[in-house]
Protein backbone atom coordinates (compact mmCIF):
# COMPACT_ATOMS: atom_id res chain seq x y z
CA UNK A 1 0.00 0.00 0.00
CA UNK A 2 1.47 3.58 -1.07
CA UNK A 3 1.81 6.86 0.91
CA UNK A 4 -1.52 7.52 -0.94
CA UNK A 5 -3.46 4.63 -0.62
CA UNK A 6 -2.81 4.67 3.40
CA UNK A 7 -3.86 8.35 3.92
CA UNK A 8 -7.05 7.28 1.62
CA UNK A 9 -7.82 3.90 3.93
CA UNK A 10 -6.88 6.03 6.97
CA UNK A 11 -9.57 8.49 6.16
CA UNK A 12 -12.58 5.99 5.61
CA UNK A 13 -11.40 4.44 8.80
CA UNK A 14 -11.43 8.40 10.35
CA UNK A 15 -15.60 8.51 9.34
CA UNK A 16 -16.28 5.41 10.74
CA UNK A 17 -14.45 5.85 14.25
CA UNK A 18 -15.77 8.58 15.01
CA UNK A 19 -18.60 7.23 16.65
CA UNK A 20 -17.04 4.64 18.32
CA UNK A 21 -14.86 7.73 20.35
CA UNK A 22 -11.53 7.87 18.25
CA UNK A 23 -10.83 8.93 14.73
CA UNK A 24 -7.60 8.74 12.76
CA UNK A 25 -6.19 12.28 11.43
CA UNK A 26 -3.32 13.07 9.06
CA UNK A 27 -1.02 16.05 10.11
CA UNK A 28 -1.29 18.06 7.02
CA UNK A 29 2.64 19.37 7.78
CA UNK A 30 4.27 15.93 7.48
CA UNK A 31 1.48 13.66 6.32
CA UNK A 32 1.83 11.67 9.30
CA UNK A 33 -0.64 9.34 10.84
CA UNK A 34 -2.24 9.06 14.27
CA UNK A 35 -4.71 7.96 16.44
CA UNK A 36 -6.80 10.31 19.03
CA UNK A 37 -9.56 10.19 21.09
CA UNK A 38 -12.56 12.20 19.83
CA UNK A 39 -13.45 13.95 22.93
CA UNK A 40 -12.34 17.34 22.49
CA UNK A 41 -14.65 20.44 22.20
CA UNK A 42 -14.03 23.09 19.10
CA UNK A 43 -11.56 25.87 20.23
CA UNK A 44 -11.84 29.26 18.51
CA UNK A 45 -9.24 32.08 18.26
CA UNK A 46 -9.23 35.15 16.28
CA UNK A 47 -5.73 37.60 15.72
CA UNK A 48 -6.40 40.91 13.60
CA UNK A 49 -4.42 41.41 10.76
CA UNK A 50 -4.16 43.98 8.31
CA UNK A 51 -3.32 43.29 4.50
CA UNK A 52 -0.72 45.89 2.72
CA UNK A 53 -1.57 46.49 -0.93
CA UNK A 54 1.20 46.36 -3.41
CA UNK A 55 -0.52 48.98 -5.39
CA UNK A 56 -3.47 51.68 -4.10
CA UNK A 57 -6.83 49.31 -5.07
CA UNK A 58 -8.99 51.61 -7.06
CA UNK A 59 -12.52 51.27 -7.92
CA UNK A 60 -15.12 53.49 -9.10
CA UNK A 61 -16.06 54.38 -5.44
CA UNK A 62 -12.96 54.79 -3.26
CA UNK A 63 -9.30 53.59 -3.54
CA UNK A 64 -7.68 52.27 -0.36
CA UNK A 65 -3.88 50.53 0.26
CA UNK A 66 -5.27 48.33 3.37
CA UNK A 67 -7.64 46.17 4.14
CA UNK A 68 -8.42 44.72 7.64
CA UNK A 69 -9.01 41.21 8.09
CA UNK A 70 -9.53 38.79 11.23
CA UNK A 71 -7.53 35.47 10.69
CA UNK A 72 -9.28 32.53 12.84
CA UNK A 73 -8.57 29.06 14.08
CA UNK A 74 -10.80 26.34 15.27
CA UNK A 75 -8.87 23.46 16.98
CA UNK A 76 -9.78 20.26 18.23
CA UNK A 77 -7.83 17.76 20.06
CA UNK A 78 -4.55 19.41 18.71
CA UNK A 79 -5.65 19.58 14.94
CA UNK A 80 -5.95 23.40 13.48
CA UNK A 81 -8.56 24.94 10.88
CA UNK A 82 -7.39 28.11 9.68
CA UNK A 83 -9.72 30.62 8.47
CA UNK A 84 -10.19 34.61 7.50
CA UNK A 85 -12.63 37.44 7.14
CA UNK A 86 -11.70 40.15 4.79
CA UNK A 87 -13.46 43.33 5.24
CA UNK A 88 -13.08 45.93 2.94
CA UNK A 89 -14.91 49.28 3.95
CA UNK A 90 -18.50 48.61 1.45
CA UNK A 91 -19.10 45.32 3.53
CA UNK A 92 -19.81 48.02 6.95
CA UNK A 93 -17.37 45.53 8.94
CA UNK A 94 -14.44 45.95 10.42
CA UNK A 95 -11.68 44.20 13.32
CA UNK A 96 -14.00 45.72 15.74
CA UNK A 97 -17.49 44.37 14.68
CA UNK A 98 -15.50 41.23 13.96
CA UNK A 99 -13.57 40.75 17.58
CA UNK A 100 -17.45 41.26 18.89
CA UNK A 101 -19.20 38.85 16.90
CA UNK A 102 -16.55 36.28 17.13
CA UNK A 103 -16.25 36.99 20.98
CA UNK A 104 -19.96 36.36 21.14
CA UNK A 105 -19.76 32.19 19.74
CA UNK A 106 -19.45 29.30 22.41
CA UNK A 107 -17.92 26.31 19.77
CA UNK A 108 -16.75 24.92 22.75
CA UNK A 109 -20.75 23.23 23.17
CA UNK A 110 -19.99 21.56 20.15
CA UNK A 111 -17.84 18.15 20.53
CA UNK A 112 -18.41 16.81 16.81
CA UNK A 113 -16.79 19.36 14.44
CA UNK A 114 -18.24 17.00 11.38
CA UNK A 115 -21.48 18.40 12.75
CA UNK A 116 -20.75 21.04 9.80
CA UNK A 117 -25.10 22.08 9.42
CA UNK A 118 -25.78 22.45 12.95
CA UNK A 119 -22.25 24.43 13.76
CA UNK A 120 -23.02 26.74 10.59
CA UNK A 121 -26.63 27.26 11.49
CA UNK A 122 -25.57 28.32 15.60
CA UNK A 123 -23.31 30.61 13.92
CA UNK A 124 -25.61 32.07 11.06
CA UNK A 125 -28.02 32.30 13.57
CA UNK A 126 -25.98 34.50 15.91
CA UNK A 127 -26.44 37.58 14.66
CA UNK A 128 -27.51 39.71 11.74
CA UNK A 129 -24.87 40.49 8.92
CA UNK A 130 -21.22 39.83 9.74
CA UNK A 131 -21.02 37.64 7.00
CA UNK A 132 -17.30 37.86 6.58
CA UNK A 133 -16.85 37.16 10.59
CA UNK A 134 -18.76 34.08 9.35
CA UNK A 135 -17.19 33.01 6.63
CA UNK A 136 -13.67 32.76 9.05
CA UNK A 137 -15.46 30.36 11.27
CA UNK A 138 -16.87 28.33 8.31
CA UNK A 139 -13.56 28.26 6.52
CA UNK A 140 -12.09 27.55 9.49
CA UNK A 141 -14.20 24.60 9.75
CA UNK A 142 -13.95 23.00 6.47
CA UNK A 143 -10.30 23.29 7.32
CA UNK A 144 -10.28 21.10 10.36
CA UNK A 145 -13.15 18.73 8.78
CA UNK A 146 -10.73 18.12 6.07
CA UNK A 147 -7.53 17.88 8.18
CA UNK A 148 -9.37 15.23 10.49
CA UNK A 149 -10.37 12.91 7.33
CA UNK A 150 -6.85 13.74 5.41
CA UNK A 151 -8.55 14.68 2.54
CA UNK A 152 -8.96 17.81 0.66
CA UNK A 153 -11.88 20.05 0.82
CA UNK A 154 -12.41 19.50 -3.30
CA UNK A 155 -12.90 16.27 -2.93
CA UNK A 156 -15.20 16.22 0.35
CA UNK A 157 -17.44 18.73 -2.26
CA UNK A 158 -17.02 15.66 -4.82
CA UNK A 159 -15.17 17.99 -7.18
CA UNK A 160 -13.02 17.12 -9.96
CA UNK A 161 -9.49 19.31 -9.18
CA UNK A 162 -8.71 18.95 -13.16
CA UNK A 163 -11.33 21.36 -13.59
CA UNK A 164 -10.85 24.39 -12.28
CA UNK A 165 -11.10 27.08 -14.29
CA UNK A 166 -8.94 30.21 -15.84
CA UNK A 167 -8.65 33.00 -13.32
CA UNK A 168 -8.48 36.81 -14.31
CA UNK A 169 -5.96 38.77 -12.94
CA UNK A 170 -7.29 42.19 -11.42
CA UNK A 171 -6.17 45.64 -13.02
CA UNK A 172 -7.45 49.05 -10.52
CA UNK A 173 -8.19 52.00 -12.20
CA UNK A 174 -5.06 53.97 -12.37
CA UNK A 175 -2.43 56.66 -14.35
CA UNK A 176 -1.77 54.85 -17.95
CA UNK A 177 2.07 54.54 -16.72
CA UNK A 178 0.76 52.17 -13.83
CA UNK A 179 -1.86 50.49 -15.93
CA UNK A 180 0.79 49.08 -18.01
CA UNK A 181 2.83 47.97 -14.93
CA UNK A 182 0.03 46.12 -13.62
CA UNK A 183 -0.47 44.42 -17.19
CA UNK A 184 3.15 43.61 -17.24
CA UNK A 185 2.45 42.48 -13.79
CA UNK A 186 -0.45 40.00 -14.70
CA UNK A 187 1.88 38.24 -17.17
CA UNK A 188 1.43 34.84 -16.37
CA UNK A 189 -2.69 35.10 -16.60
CA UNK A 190 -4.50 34.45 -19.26
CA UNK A 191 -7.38 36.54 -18.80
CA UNK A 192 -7.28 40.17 -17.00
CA UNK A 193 -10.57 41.75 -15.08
CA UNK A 194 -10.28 45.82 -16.03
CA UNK A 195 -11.74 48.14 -13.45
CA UNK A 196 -14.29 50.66 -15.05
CA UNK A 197 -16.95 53.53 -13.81
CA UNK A 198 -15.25 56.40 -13.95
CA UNK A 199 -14.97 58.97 -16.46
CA UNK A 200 -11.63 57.45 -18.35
CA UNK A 201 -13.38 54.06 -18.79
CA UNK A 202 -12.32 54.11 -22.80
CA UNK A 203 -8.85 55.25 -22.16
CA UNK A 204 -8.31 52.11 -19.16
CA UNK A 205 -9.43 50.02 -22.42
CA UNK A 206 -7.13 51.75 -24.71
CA UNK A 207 -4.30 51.27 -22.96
CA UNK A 208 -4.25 48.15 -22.12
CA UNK A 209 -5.05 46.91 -25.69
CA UNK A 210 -1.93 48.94 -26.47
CA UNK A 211 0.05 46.25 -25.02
CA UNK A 212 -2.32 43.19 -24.94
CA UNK A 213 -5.04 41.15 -26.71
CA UNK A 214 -6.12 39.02 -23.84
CA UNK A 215 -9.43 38.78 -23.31
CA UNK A 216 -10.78 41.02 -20.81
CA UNK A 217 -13.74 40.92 -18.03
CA UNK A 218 -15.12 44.83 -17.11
CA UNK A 219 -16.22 45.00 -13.33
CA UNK A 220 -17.96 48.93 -13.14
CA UNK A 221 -18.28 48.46 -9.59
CA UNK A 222 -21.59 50.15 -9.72
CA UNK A 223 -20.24 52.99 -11.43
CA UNK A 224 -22.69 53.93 -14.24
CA UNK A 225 -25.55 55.26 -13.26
CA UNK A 226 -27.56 55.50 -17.00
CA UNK A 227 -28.50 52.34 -18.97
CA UNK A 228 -28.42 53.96 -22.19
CA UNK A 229 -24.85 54.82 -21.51
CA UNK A 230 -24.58 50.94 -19.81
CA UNK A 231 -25.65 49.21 -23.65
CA UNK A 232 -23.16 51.77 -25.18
CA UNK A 233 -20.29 50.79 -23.71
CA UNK A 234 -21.58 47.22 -23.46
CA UNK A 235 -21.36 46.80 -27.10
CA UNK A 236 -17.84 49.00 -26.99
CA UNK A 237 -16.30 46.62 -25.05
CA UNK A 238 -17.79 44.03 -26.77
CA UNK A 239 -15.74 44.81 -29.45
CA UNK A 240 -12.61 45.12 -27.35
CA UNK A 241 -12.58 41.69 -26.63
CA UNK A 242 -14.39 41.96 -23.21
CA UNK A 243 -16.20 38.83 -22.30
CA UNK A 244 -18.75 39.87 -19.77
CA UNK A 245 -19.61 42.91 -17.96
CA UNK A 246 -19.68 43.40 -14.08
CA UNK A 247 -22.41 45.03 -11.96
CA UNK A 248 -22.65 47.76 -14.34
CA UNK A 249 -25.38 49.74 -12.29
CA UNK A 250 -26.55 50.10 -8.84
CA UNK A 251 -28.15 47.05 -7.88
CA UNK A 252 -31.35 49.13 -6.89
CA UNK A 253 -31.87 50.18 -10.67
CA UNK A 254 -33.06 46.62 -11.09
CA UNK A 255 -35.79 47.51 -14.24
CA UNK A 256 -32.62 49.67 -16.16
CA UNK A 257 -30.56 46.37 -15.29
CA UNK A 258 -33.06 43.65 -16.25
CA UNK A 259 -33.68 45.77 -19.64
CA UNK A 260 -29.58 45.84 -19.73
CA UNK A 261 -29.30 42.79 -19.72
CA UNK A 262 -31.83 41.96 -22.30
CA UNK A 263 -30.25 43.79 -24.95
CA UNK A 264 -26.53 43.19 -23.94
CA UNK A 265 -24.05 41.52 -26.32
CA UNK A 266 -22.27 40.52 -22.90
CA UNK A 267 -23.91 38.69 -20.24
CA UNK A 268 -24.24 40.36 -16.83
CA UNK A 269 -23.17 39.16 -13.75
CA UNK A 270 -24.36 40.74 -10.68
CA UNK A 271 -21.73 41.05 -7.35
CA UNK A 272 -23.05 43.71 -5.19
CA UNK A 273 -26.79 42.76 -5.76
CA UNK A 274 -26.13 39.33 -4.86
CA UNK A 275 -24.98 38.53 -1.05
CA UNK A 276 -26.93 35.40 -0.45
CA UNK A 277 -29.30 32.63 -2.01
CA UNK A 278 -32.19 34.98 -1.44
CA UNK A 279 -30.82 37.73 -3.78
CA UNK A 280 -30.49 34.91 -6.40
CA UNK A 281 -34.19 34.48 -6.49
CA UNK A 282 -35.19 37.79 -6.26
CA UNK A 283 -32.87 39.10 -9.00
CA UNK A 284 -33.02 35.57 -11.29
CA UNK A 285 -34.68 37.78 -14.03
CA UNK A 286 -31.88 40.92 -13.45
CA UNK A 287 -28.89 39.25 -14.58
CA UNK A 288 -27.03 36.90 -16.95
CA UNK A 289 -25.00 35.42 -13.65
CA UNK A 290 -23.75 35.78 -10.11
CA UNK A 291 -20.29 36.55 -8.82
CA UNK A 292 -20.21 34.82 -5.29
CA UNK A 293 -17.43 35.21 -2.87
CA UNK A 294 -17.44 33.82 0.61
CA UNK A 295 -17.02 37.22 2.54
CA UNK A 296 -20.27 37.81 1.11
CA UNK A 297 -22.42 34.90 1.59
CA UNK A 298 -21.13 33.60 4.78
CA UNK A 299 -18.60 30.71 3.81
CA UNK A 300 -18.11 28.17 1.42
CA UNK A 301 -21.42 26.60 3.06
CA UNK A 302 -23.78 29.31 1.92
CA UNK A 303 -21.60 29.47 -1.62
CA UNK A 304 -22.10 26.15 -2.46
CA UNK A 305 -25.72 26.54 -2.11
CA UNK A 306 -25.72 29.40 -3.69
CA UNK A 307 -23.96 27.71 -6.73
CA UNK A 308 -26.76 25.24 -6.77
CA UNK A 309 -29.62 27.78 -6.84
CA UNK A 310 -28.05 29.69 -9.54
CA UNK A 311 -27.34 26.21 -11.78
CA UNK A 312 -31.01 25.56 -11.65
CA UNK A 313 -32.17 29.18 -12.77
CA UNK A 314 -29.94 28.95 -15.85
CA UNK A 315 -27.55 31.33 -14.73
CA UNK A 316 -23.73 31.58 -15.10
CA UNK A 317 -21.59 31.41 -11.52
CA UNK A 318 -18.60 33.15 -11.10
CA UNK A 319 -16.14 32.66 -7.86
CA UNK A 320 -14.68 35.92 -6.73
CA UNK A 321 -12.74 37.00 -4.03
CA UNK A 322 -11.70 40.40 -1.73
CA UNK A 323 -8.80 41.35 -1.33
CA UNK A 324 -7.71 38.68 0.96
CA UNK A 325 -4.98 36.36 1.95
CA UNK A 326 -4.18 33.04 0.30
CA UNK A 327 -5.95 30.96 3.15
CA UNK A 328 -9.90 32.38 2.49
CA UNK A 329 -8.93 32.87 -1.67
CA UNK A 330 -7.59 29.05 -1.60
CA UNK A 331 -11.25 27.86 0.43
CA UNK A 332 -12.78 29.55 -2.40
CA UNK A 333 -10.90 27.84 -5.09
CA UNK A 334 -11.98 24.77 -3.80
CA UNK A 335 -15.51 25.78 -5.48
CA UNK A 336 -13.93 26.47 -8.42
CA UNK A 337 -14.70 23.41 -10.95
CA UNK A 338 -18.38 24.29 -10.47
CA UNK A 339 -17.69 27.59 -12.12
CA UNK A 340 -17.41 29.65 -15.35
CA UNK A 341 -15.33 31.73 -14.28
CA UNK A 342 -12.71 32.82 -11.60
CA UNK A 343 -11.55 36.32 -10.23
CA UNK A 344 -9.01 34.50 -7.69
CA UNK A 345 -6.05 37.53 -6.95
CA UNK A 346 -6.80 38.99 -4.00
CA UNK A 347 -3.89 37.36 -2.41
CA UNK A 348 -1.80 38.18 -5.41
CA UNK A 349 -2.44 41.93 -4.81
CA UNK A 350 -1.20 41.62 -1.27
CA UNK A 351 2.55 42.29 -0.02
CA UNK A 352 2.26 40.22 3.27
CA UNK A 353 0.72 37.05 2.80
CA UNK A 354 0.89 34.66 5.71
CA UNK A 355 -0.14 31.52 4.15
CA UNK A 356 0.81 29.35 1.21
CA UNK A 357 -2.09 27.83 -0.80
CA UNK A 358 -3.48 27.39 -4.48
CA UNK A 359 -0.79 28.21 -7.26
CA UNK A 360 -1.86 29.53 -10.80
CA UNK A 361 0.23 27.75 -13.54
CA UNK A 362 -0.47 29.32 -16.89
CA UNK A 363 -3.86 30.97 -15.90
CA UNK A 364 -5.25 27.98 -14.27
CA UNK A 365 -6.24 27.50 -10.66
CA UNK A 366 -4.33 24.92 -9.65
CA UNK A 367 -5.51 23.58 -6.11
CA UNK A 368 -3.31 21.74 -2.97
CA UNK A 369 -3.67 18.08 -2.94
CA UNK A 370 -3.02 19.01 1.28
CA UNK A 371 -5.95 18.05 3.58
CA UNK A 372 -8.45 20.75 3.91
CA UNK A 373 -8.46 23.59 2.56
CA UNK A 374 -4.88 22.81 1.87
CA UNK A 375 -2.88 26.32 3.02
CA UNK A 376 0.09 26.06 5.06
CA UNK A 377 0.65 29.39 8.04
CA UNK A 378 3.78 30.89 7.95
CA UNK A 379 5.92 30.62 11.18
């Protein structure tokens, strides 16, 4: 029996011991093997952090060169989950709202951590919003869940790691000089997500077609506010090689968006209309797709549902990301094969990164074959 095949056996043996008050776990650091007693309780702690942009992110709203996040652990009988909310200012949370929600949770009345529903739901169900406090405990979770079995997160889902699709490479609105740096930058990726809503929209375009002919995603951020205008530029881009078009207008305006998106040439995708499953079903006639990303929904839970919804509406799923570190854009990337398309970068825009996780080889998401979600923590 190989390294593989024993990690593999251990795990089915880790499902079914569990009951009988012991499991088998594989220490994702040296792939070791041992036995423990399943009688611990789920331990959470919480550190704030704050992320250092390599370049000032700039959308058609603000422009910012941090972004606070709250880096969690769960651990049970010695194994760690590692998780992370990312809370740039639109979400309204911050390391303050965080430490209180988070200080709020008793995991420590759960002793079954595989008890994923009921742990989510207590937490859900804790409070209103802080959806990106939640999504640190649910990564966090998936983490140890996966750690305990030995297995990776993708294939817990039942996902097929071969594929994973291309992910863009984000470009902020900026000077042209800078522009071009970023596209030099963004070599390696195949695709590149522009930054629009502002009044230089054609010139961003411009430039970056002066020095490449990948295709190209437009995210407007909200920033137009006329539809007219929106169909305009829609089939402008269109001819620039764009391939879809990104919360063009306020999510409110959803008539001028469902008649958008009617007439388009490019299908779009809605990201700051769509938080949760609900918003699916109440905008499932407003747009051409959804861009989910965990600090929105909740967690790779909520996301996965919300994947489902959107498959059975006919819509297209994108998985997107904040800026964030390589341990919540990794969780994400587990998701991936059940998507169109990826925006996975955030970590790539960041200069202090404390984890190691997913690696893009020519475009492509390319996800740890580590237990979990797979991300090792710097020491």
């Amino acid at each position: 029996m190989n390294k593989r095949e024993f990690i593999r056996y251990s795990a089915l043996l880790a499902g079914g011991a569990l009951t009988g008050g012991a499991f088998i776990s594989c220490n994702p650091g040296t792939g070791a093997v041992k036995l423990k007693r399943s009688d611990g309780i789920l331990n959470l702690r919480f550190t704030p952090y704050t992320l250092q942009l390599k370049h000032a992110f700039t959308l058609s709203t603000s422009s910012r060169t941090t972004t606070p996040v709250m880096l969690t652990e769960i651990e049970y009988n010695g194994i760690t989950g590692y998780g992370e909310a990312s809370m740039p200012p639109y979400l309204g949370e911050s390391h303050e709202s965080a430490e209180a929600f988070l200080t709020s949770l008793d995991l420590s009345q759960f002793t079954d951590p595989f008890l994923v529903e009921d742990i989510v739901g207590y937490v859900d169900s804790a409070m209103q919003g802080n959806y990106a406090a939640k999504a640190s405990v649910d990564i966090a979770l998936h983490d140890l869940t996966g750690k305990l079995t030995g297995e990776p997160c993708y294939r817990l889902f039942g996902l097929n790691p071969e594929k994973t699709p291309l992910t863009s490479f984000t470009i902020g609105l900026d000077t042209p000089e800078i522009v071009r740096q970023k596209v030099d930058e963004a070599a390696p990726y195949r695709i590149l997500k522009v930054k629009l809503g502002r009044e230089n929209d054609r010139e961003m375009i411009d430039v970056i077609r002066s020095v490449t002919d990948k295709p190209l995603c437009a995210d407007v951020n909200q920033g137009w506010k006329d539809r007219e205008h929106a169909l305009e530029m829609a089939h402008w881009l269109k001819e620039k090689g764009v391939v879809f078009l990104e919360q063009p207008l306020p999510g409110e305006q959803k008539d001028d968006l469902a008649w958008l998106t009617e007439r388009s040439p490019l299908p779009i995708i809605g990201d700051e209309a769509i938080q949760n499953a609900g918003d699916i079903l109440t905008n499932k006639e407003v747009y051409s797709g959804i861009n989910i990303k965990l600090m929105k929904c909740g967690g790779l839970s909520s996301a996965l549902k919300m994947i489902h919804i959107a498959r059975a509406l006919g819509m297209k799923v994108m998985i997107g990301c904040m800026t964030e570190t390589s341990c919540a854009v990794t969780a994400a990337a587990h998701l991936s094969p059940l998507a169109d398309w990826c925006d996975l970068d955030g970590n790539l825009l960041i200069s202090n990164d404390p984890f190691e996780g997913l690696k893009i080889i020519d475009g492509k998401v390319t996800l740890p074959e580590r237990p979990g979600i797979g991300v090792i923590k710097s020491p």
